[in-house]
C-alpha atoms as a PDB file:
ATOM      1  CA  UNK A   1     142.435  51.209 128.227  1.00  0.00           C
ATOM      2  CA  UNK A   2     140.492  51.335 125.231  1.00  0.00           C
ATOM      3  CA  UNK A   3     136.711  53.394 125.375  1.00  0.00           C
ATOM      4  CA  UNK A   4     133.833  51.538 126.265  1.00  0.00           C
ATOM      5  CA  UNK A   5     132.300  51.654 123.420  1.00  0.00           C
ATOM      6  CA  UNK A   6     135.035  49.955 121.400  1.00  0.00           C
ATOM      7  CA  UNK A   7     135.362  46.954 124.468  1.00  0.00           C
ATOM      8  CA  UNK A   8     131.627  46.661 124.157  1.00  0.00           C
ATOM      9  CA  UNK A   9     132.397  45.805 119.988  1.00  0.00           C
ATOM     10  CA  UNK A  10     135.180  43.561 120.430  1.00  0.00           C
ATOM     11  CA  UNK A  11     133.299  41.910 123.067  1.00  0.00           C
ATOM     12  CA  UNK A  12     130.040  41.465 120.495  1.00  0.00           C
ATOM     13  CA  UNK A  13     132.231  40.464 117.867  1.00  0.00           C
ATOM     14  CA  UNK A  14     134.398  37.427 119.610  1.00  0.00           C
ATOM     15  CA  UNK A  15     131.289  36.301 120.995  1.00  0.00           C
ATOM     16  CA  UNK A  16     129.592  36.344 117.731  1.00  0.00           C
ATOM     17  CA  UNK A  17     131.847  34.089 116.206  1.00  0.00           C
ATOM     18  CA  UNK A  18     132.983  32.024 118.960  1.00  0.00           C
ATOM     19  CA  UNK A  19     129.084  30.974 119.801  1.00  0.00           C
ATOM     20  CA  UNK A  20     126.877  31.736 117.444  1.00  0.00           C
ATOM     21  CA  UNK A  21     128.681  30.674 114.219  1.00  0.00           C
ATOM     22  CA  UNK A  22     128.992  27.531 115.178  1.00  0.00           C
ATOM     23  CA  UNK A  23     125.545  26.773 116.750  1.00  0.00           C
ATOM     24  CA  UNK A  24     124.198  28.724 113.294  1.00  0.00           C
ATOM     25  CA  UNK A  25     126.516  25.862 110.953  1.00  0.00           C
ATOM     26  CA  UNK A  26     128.606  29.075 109.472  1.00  0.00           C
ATOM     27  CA  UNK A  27     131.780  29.073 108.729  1.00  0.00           C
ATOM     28  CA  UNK A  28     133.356  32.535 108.512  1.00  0.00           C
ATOM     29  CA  UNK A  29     136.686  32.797 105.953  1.00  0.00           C
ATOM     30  CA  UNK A  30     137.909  35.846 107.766  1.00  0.00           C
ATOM     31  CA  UNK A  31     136.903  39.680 109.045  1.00  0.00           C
ATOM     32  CA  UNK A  32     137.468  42.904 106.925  1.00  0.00           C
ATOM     33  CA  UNK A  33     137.576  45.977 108.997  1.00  0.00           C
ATOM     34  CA  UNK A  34     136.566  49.180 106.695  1.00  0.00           C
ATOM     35  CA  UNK A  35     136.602  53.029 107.194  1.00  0.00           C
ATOM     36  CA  UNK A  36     139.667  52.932 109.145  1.00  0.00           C
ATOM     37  CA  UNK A  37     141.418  56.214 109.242  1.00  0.00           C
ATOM     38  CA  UNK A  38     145.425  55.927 110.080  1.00  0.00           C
ATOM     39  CA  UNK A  39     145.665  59.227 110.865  1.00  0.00           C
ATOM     40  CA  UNK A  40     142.568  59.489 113.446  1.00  0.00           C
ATOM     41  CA  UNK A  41     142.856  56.072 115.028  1.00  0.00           C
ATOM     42  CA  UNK A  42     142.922  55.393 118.742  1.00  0.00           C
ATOM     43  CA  UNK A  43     145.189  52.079 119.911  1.00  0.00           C
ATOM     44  CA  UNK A  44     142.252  50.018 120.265  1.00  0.00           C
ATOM     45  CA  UNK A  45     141.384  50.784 116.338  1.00  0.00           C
ATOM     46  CA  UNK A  46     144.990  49.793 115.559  1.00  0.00           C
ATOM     47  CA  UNK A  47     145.445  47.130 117.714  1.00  0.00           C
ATOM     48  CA  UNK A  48     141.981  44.966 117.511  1.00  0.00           C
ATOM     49  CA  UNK A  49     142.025  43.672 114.580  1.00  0.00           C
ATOM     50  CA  UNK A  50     145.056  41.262 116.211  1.00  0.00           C
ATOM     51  CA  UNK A  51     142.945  41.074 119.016  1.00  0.00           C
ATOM     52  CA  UNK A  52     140.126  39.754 117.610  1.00  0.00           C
ATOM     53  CA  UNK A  53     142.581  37.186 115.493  1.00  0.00           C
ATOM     54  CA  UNK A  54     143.850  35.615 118.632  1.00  0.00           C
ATOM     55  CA  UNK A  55     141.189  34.970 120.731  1.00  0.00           C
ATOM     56  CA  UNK A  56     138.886  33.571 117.487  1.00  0.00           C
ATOM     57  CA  UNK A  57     141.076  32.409 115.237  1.00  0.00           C
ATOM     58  CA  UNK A  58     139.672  33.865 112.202  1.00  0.00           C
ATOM     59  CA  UNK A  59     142.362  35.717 110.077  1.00  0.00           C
ATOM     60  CA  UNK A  60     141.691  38.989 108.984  1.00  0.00           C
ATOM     61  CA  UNK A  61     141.451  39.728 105.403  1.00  0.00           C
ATOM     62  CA  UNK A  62     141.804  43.264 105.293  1.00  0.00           C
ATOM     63  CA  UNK A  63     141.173  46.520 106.684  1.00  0.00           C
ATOM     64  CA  UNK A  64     139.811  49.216 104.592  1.00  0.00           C
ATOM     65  CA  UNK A  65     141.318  52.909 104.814  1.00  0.00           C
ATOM     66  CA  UNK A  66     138.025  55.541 104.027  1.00  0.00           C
ATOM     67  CA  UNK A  67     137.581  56.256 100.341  1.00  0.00           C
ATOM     68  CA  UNK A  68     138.196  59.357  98.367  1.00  0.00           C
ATOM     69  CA  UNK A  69     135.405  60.560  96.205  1.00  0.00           C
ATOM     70  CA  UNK A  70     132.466  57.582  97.783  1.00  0.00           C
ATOM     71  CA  UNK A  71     128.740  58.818  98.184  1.00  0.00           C
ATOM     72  CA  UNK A  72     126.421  55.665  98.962  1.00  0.00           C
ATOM     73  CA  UNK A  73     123.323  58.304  98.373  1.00  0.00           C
ATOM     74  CA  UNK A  74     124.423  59.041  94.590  1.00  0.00           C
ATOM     75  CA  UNK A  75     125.756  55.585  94.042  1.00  0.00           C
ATOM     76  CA  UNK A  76     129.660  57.311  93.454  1.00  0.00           C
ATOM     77  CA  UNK A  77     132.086  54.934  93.942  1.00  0.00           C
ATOM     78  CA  UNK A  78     134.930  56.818  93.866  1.00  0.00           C
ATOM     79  CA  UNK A  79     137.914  54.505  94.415  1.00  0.00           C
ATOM     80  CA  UNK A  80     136.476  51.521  95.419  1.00  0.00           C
ATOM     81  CA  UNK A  81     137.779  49.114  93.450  1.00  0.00           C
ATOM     82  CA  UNK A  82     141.292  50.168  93.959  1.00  0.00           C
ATOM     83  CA  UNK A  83     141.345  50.210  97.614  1.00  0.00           C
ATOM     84  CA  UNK A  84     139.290  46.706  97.531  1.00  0.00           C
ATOM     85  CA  UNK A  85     142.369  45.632  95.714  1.00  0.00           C
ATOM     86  CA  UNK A  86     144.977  46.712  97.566  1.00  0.00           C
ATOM     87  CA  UNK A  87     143.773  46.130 100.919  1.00  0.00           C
ATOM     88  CA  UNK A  88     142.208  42.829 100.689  1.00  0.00           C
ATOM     89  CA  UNK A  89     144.056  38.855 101.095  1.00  0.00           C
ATOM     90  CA  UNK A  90     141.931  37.253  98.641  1.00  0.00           C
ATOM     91  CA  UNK A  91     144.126  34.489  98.820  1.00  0.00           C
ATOM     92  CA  UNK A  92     142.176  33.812 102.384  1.00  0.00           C
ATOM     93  CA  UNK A  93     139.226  33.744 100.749  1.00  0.00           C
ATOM     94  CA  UNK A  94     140.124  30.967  98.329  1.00  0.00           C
ATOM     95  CA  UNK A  95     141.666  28.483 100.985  1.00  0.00           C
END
């Protein structure tokens, strides 16, 4: 069973965007998970992304491994752009 703390997200986020979107008029194109770290991630971090898919219906567009060489403080983006790329359905986005 996954940790509290990580039911208590998915729980935020499905209700997010199964009752407020639509009462606020939004319309979200999909979800992009970021600083996700293959190597330290528990079963619920692998598996709720899918989760989250099912029971809204919103695709996913991408979930972002942590970046090499990124400090928000300096403004260094390190490899960004590259990891944006390769992670990312932009074809979602464009539907």
């Amino acid at each position: 069973m996954a940790p509290p703390a990580t039911r208590r997200k998915v729980i935020a986020i499905t209700t997010f965007i199964k009752v407020w979107v639509p009462k606020l008029g939004l319309r979200i194109k999909g979800i992009i998970y970021n600083g996700y770290d293959e190597k330290k991630a528990t079963l619920a971090e692998k598996t709720n992304p899918n989760i989250i898919e099912q029971i809204t219906g919103v695709p996913t567009l991408g979930i972002i491994p942590r970046g090499r060489n990124i400090d928000v403080e300096t403004g260094q983006v390190g490899n960004c752009l590259e990891i944006i790329q390769d992670n990312i359905d932009f074809s979602l986005l464009l539907k």
